[in-house]
N, C-alpha and C. Protein backbone atom coordinates (compact mmCIF):
# COMPACT_ATOMS: atom_id res chain seq x y z
N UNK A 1 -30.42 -51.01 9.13
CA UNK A 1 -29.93 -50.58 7.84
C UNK A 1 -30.25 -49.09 7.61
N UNK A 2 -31.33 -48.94 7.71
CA UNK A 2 -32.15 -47.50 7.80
C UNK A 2 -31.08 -46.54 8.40
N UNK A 3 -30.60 -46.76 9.49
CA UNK A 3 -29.73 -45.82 10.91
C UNK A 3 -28.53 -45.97 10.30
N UNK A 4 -27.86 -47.01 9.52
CA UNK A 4 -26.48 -47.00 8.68
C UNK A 4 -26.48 -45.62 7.55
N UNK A 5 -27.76 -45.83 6.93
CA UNK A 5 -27.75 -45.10 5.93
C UNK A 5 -27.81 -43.91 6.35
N UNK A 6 -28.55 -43.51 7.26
CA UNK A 6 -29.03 -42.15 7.61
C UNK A 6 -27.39 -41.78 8.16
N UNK A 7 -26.59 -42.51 8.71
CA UNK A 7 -25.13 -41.90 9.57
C UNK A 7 -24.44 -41.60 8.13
N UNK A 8 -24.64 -42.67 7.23
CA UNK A 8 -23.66 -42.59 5.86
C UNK A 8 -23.99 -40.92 5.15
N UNK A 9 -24.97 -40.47 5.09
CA UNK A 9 -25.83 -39.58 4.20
C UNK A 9 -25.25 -38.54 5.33
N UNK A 10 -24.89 -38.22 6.81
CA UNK A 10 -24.58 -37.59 7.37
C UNK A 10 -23.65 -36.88 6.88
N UNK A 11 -22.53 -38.13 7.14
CA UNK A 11 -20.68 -38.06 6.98
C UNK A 11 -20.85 -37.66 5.42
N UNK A 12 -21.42 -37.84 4.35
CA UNK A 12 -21.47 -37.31 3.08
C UNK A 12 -21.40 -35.56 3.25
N UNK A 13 -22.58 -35.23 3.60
CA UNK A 13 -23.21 -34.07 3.77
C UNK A 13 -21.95 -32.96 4.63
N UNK A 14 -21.49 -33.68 5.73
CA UNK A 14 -20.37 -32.74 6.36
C UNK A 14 -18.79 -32.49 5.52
N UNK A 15 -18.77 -33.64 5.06
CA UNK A 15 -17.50 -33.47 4.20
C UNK A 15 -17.56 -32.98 2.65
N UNK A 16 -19.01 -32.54 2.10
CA UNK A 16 -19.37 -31.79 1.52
C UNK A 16 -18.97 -30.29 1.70
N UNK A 17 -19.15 -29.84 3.27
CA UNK A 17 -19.38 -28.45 3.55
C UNK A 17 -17.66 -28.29 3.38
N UNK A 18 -17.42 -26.85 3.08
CA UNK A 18 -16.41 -26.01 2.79
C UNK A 18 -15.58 -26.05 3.77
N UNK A 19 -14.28 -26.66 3.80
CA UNK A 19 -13.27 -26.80 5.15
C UNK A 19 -12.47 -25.50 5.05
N UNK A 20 -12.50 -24.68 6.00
CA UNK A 20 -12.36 -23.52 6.68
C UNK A 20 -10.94 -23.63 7.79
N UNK A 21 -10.25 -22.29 7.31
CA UNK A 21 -9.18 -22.45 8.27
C UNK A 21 -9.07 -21.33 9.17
N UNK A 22 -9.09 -21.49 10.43
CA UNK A 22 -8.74 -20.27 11.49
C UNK A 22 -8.37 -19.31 11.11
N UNK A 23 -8.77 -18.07 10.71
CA UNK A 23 -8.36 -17.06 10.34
C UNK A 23 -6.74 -16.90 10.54
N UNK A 24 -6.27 -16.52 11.75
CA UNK A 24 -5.25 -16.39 12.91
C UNK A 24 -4.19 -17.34 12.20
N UNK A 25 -4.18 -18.79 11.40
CA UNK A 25 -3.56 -19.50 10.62
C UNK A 25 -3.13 -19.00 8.88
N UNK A 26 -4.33 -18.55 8.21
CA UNK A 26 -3.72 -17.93 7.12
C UNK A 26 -3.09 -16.39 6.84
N UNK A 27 -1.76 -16.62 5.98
CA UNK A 27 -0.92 -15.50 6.42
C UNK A 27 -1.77 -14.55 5.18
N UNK A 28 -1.23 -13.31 5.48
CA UNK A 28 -2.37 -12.64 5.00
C UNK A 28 -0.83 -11.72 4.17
N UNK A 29 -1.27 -12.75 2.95
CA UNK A 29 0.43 -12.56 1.85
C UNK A 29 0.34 -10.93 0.95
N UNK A 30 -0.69 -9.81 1.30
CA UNK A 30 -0.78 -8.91 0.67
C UNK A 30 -0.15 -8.15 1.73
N UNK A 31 -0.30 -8.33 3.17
CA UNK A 31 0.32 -7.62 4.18
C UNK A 31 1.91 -7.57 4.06
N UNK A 32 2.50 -9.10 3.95
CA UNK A 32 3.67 -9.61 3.98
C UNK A 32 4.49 -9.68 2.25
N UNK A 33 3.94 -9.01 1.47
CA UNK A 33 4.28 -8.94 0.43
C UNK A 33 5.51 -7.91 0.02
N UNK A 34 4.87 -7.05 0.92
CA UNK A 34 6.19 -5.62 1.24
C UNK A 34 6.73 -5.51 1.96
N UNK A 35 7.27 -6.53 2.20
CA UNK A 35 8.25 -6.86 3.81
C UNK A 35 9.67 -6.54 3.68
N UNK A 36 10.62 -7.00 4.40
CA UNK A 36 11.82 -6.66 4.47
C UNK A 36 12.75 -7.44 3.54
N UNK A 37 12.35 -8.66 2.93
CA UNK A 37 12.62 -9.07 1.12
C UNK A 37 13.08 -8.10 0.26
N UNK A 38 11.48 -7.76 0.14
CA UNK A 38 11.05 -6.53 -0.67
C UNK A 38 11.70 -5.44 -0.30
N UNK A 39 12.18 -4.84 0.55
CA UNK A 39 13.01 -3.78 0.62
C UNK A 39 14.36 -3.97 0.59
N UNK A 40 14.86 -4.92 0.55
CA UNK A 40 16.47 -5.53 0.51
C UNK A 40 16.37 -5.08 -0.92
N UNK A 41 15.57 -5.89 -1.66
CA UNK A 41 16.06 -5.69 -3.12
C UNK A 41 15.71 -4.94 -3.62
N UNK A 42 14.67 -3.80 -3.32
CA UNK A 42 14.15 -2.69 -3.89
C UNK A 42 15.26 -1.46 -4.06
N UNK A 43 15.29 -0.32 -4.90
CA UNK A 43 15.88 0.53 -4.81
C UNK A 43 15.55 1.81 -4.10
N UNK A 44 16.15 2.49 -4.00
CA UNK A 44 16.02 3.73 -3.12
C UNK A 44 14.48 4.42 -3.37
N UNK A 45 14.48 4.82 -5.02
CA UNK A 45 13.24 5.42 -5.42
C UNK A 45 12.18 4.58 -5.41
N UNK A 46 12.17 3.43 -5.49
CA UNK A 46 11.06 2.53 -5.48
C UNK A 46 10.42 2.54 -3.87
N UNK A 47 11.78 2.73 -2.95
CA UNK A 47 11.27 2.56 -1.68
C UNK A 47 10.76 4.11 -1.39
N UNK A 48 11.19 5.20 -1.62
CA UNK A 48 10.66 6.79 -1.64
C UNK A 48 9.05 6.40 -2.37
N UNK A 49 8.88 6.25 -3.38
CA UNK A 49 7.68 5.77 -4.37
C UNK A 49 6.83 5.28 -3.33
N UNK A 50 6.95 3.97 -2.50
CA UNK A 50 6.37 3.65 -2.02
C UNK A 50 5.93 3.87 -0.73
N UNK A 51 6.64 4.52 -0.10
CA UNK A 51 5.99 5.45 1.21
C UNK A 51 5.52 6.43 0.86
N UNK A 52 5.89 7.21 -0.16
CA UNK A 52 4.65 8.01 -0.55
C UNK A 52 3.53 7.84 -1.10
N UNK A 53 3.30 6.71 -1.72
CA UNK A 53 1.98 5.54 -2.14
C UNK A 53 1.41 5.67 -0.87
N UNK A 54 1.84 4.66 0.29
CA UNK A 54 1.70 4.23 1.43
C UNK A 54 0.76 5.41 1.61
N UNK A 55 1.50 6.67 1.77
CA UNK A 55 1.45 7.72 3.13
C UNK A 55 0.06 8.27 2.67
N UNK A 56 0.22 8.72 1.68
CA UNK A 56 -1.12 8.89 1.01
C UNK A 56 -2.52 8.54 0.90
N UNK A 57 -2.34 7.52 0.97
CA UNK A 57 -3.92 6.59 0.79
C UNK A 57 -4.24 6.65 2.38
N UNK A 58 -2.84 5.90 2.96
CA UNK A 58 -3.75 6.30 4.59
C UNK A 58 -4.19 6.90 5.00
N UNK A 59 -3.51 8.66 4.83
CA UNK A 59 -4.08 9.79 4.89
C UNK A 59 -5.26 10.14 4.74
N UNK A 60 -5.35 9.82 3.23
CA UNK A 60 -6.47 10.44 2.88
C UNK A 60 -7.59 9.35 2.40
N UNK A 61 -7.15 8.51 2.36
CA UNK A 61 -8.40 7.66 1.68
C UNK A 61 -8.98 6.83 2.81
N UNK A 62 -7.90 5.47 3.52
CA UNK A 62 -8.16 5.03 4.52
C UNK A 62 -8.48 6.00 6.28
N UNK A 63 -8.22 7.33 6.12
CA UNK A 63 -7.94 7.66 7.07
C UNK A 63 -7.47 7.49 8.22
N UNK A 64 -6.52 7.25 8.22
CA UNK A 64 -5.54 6.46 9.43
C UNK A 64 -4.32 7.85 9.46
N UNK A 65 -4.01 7.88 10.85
CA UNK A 65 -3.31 9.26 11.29
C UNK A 65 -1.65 8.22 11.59
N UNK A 66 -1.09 8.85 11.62
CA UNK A 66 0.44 8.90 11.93
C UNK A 66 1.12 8.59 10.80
N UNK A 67 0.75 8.61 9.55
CA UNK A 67 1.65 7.85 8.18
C UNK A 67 1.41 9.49 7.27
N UNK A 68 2.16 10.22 7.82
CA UNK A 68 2.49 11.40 7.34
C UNK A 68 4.36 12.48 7.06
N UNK A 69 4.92 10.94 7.85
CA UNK A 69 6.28 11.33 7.30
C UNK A 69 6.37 11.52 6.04
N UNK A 70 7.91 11.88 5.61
CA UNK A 70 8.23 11.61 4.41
C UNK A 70 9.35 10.50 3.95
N UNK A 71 9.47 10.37 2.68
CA UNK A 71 10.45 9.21 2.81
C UNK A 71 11.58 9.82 3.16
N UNK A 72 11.90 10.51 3.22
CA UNK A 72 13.56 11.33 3.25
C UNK A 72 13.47 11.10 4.97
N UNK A 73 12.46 11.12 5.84
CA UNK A 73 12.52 10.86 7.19
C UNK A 73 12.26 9.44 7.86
N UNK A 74 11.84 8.56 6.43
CA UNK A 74 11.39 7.23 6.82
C UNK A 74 12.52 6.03 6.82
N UNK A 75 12.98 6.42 5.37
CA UNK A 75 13.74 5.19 4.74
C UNK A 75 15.20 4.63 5.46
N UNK A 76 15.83 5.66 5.90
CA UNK A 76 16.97 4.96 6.82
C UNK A 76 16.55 4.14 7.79
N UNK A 77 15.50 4.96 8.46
CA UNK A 77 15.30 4.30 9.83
C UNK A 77 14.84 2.97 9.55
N UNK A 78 13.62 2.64 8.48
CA UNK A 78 13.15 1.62 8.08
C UNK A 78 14.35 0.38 7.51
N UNK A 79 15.33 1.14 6.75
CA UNK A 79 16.39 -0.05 7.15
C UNK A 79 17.51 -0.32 8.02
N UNK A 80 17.34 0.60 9.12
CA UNK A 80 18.20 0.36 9.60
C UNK A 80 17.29 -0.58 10.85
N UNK A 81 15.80 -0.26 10.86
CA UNK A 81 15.11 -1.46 11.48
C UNK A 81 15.59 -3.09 11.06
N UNK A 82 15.48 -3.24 9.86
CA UNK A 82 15.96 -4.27 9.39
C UNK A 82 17.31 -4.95 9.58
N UNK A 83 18.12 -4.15 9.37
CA UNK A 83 19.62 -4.54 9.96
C UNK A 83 19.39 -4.89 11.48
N UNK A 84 18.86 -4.14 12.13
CA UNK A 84 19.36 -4.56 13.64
C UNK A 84 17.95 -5.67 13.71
N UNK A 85 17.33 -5.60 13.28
CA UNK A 85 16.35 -7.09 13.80
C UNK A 85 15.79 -8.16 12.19
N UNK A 86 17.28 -8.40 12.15
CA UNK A 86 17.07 -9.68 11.45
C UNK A 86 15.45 -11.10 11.05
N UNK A 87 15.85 -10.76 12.39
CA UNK A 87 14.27 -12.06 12.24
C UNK A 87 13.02 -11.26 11.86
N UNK A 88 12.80 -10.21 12.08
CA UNK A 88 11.56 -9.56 11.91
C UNK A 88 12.01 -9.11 10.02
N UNK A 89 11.93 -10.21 9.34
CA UNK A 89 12.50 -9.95 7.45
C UNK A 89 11.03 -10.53 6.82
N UNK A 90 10.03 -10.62 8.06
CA UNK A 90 8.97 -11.08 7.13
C UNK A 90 7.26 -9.89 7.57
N UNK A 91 8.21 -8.81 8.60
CA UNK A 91 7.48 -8.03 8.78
C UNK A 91 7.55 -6.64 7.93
N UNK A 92 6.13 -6.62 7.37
CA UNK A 92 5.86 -5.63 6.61
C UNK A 92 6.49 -4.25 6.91
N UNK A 93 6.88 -3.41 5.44
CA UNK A 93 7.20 -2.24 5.65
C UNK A 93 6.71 -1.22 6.34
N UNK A 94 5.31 -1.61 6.28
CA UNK A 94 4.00 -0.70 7.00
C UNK A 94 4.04 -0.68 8.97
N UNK A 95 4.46 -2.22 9.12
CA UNK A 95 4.39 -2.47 10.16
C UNK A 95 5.65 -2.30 10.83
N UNK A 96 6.56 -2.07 10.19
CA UNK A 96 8.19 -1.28 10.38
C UNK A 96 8.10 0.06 10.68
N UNK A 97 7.08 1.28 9.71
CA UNK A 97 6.87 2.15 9.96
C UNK A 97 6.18 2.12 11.11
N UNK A 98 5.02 2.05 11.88
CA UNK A 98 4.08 1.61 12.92
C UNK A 98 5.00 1.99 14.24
N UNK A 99 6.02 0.77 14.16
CA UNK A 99 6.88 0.31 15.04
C UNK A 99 7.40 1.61 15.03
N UNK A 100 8.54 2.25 14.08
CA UNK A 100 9.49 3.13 14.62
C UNK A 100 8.61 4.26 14.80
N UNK A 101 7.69 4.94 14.20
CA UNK A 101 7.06 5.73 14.09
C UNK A 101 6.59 5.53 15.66
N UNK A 102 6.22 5.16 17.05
CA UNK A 102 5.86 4.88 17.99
C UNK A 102 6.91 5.22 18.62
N UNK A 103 8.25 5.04 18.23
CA UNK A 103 9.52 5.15 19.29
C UNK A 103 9.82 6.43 18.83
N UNK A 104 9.47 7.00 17.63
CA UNK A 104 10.42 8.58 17.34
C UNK A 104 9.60 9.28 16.11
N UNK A 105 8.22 9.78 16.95
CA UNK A 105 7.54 9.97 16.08
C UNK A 105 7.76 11.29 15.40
N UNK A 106 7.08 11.39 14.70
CA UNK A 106 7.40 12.60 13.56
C UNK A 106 6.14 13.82 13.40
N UNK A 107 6.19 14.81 13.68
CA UNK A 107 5.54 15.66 14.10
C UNK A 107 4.80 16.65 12.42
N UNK A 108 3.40 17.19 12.77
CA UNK A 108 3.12 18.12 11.74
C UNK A 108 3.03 17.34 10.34
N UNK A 109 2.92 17.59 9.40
CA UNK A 109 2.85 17.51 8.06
C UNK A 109 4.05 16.64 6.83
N UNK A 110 3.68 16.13 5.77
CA UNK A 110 5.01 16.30 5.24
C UNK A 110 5.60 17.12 5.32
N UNK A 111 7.02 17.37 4.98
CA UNK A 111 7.64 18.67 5.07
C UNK A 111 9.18 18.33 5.31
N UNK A 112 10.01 18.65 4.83
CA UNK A 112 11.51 18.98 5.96
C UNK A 112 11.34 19.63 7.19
N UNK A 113 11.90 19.08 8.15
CA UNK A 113 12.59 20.05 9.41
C UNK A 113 12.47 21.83 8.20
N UNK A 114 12.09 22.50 8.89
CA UNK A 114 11.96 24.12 7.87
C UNK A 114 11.97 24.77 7.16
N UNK A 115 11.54 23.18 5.83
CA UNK A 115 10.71 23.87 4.95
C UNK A 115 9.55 23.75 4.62
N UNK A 116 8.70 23.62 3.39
CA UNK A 116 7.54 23.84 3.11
C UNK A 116 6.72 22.89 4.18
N UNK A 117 5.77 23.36 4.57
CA UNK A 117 4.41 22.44 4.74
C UNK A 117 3.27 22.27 3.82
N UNK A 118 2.85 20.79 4.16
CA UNK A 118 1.58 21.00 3.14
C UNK A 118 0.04 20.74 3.46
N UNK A 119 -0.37 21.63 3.30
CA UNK A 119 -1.86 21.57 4.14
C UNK A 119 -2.91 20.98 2.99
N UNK A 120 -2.86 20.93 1.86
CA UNK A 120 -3.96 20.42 0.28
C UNK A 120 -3.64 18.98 0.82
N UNK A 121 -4.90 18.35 0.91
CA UNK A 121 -5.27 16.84 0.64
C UNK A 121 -4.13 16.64 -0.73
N UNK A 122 -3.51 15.54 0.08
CA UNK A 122 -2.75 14.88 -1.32
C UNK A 122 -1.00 15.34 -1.10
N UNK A 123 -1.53 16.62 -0.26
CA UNK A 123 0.35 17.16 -0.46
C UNK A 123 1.03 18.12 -1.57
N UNK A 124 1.73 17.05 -1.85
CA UNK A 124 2.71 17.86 -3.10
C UNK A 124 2.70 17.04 -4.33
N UNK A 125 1.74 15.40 -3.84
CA UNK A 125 1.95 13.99 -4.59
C UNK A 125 0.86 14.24 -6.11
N UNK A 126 1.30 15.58 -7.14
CA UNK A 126 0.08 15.41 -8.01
C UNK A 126 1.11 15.50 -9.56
N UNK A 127 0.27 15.75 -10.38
CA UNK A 127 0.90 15.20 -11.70
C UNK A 127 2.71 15.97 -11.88
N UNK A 128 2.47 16.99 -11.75
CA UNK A 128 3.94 17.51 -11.58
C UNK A 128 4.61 17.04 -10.76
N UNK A 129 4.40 16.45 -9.93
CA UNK A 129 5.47 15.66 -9.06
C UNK A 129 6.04 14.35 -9.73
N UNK A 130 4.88 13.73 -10.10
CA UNK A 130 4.75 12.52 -10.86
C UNK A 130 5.72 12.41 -12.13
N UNK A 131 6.04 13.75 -13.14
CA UNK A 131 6.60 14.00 -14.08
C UNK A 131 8.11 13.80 -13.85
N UNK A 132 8.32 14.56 -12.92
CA UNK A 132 9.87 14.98 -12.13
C UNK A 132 10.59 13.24 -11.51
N UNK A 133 9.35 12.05 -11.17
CA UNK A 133 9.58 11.29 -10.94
C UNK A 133 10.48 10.25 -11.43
N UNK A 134 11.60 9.39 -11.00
CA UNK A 134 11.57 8.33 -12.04
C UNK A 134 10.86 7.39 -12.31
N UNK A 135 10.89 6.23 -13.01
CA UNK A 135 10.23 5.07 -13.35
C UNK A 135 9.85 4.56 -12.24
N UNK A 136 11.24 3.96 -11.44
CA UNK A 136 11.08 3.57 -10.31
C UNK A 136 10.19 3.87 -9.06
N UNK A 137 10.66 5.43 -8.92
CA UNK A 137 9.67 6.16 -7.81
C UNK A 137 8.13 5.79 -7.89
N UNK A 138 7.60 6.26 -9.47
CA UNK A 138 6.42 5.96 -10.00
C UNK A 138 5.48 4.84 -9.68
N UNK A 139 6.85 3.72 -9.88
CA UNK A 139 5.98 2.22 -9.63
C UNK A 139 5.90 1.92 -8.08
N UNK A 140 6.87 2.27 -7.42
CA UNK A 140 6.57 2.28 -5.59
C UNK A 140 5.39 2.86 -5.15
N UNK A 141 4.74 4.02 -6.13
CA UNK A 141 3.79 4.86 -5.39
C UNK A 141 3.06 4.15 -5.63
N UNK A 142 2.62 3.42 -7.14
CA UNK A 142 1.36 3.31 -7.25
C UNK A 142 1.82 1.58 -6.72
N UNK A 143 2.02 1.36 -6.12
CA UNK A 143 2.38 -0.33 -5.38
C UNK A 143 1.76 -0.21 -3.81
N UNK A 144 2.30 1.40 -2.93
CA UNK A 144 1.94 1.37 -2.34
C UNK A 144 0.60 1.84 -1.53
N UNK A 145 0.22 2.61 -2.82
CA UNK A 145 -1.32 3.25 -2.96
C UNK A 145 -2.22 2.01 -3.09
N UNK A 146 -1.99 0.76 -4.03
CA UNK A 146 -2.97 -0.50 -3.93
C UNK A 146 -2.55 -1.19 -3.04
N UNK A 147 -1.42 -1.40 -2.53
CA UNK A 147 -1.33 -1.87 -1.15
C UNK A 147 -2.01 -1.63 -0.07
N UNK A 148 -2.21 -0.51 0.12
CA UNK A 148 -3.21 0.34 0.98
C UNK A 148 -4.38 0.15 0.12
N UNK A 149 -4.85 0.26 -0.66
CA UNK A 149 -5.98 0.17 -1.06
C UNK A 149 -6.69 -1.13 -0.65
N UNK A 150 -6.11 -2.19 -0.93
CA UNK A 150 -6.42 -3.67 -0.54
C UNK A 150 -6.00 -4.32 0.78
N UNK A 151 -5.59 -3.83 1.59
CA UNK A 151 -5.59 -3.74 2.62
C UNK A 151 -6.46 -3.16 3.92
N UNK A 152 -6.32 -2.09 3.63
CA UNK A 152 -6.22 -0.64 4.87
C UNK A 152 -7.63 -0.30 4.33
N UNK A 153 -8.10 -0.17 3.42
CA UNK A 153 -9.75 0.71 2.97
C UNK A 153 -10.79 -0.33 2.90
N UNK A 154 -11.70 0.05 4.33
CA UNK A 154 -12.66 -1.06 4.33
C UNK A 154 -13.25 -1.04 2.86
N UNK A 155 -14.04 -2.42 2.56
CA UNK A 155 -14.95 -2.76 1.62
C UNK A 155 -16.45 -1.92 1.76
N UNK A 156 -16.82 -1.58 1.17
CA UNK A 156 -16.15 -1.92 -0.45
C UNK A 156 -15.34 -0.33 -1.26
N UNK A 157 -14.34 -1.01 -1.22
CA UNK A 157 -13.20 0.04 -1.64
C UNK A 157 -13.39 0.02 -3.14
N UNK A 158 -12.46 0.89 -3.89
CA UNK A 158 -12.48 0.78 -5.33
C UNK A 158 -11.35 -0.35 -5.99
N UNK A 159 -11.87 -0.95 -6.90
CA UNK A 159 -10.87 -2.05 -7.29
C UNK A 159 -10.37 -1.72 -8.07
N UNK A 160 -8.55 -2.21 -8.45
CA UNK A 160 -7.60 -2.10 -8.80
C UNK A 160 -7.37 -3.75 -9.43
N UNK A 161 -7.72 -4.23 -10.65
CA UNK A 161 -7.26 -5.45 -10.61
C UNK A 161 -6.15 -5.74 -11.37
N UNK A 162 -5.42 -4.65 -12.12
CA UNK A 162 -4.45 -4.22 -13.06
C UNK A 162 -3.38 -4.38 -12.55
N UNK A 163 -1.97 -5.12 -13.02
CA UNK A 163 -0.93 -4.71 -11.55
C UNK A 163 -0.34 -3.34 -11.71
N UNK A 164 0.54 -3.05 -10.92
CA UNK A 164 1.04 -1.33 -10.29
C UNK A 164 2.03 -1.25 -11.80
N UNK A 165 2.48 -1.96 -12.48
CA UNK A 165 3.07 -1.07 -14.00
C UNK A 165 1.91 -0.85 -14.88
N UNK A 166 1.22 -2.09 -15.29
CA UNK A 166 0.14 -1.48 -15.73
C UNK A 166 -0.50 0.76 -16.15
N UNK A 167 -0.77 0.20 -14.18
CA UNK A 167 -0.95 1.76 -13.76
C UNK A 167 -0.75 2.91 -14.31
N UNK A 168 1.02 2.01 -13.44
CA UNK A 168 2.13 3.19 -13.74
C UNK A 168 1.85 3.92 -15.44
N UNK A 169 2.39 3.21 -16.06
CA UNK A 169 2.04 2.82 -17.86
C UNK A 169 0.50 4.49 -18.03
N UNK A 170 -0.51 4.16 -17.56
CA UNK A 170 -1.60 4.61 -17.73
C UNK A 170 -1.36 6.14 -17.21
N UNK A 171 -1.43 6.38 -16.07
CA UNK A 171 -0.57 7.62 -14.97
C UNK A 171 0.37 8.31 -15.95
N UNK A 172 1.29 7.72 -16.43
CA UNK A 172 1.78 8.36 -17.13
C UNK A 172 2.01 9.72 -18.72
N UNK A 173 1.10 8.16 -19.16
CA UNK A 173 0.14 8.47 -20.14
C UNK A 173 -0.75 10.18 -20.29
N UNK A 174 -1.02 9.82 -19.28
CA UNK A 174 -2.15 10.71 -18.87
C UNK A 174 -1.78 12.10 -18.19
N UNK A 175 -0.82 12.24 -17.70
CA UNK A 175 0.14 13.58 -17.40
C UNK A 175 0.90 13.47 -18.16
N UNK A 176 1.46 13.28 -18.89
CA UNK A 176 2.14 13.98 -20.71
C UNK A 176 0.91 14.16 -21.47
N UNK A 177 -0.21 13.63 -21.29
CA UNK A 177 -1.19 14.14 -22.74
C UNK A 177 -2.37 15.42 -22.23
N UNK A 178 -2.33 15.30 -20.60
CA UNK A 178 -2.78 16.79 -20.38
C UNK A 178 -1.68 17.42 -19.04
N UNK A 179 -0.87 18.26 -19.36
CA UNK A 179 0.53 18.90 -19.00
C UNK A 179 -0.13 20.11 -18.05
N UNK A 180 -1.31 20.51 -18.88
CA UNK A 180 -2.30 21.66 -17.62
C UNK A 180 -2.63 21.10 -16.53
N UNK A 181 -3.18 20.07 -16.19
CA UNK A 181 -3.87 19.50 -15.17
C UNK A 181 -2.46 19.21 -14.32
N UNK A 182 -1.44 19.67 -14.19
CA UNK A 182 -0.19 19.22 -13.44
C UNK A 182 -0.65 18.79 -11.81
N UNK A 183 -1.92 19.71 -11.88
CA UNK A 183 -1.99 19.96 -10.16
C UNK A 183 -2.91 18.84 -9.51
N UNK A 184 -3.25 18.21 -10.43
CA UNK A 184 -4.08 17.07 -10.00
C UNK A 184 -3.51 16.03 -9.25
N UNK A 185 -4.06 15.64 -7.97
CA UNK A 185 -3.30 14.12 -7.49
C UNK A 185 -3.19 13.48 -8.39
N UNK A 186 -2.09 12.66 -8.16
CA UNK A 186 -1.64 11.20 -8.63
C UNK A 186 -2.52 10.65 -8.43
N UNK A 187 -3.43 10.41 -6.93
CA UNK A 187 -4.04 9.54 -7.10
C UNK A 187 -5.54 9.48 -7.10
N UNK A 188 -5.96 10.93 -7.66
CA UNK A 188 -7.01 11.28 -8.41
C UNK A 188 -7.01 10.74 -9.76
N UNK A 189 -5.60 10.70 -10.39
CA UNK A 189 -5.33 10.25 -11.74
C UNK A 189 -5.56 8.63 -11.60
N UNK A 190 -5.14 8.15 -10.56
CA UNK A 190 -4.91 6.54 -10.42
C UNK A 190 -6.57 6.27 -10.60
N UNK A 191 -7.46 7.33 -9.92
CA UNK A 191 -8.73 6.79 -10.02
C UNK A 191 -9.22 6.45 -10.79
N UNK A 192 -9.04 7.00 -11.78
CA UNK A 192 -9.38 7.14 -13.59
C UNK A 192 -9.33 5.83 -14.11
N UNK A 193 -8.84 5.05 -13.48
CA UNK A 193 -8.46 3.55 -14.39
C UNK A 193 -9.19 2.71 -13.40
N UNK A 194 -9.74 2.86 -12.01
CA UNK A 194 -10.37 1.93 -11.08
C UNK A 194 -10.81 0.66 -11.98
N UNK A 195 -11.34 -0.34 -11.35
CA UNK A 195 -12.44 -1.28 -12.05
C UNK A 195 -13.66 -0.51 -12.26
N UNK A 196 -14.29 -0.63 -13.38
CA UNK A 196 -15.94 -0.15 -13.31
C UNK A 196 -16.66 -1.03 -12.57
N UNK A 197 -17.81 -0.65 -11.81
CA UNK A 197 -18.70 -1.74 -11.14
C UNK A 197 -19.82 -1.56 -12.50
N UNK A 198 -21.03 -2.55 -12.93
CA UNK A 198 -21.95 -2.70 -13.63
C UNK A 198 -23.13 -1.94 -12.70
């Protein structure tokens, strides 16, 4: 009876503990969130917005090198990835860029083919840019700046638990009520609203 109980008190105790799934099994839905869905139905500026979100944070926050195009050099190719490979509609925009960016990479700085370059951390991406922006553009950046943020920037990164209009909303705010500070990143401004830690 003793040896029943002791096996019973076992099988309790294990099916107690926390059932755990193979990493390699759960999809990792913040990666796949900005996938090729998401760019079907997105608009032009939302998708500009958001590679410059993207390009940014990698740059400079995550530090990760090759995400220094611009969208004006990204966005065709990125759908025209999509058109020709259908099945790949659940691979991320990031990982679209990756891909083509490997077959036809893009050299130097933001910039056009011969014009400006930009050597200032951040670029050209600061409140005056932000102004000139539309709605749309606005909410891509700051979508793809916490995308990258929650992703791409090891822990412990700064938290964002607000969603990207929210933000947007705040960002805004905040370059119309100081018009001097034009030159400030966007996402120096985005910082301003982080989570506080205690």
């Amino acid at each position: 009876m003793r040896g029943i109980l002791c096996i019973f008190t076992v099988i309790l105790f294990v099916s107690a503990l926390p059932q755990t799934t193979p990493a390699a099994v759960v999809p990792d839905s913040s990666r796949q969130m900005y996938a090729g869905s998401w760019w079907e139905k997105s608009d032009a500026d939302e998708r500009s917005g958001f590679l410059n979100g993207v390009s940014d944070c990698m740059t400079w926050t995550a530090h990760r090198k090759g995400f220094n195009a611009t969208p004006e050099q990204l966005m065709g190719r990125v759908s025209k990835f999509y058109e020709m490979h259908p099945d790949s509609v659940d691979l991320s925009v990031v990982d679209v860029w990756q891909r083509i960016e490997g077959a036809f990479p893009t050299s130097g700085v933001p910039g056009v083919e011969g014009g400006e370059r930009w050597k200032n951390a951040h670029w050209y991406l600061n409140d005056d840019w932000w102004i000139q922006s539309s709605e749309d553009e606005q909410l891509g950046f700051v979508e793809g700046y916490l995308w990258c943020m929650k992703t791409e920037v090891p822990a412990p990164a700064e938290g964002y638990s607000g969603t990207a209009a929210s933000y947007r909303r705040r960002i805004e705010a905040f370059a119309k009520a100081h018009p001097k500070q034009g030159k400030e990143a966007v996402a120096m401004t985005l910082r301003r609203y982080r989570d506080r830690t205690k």
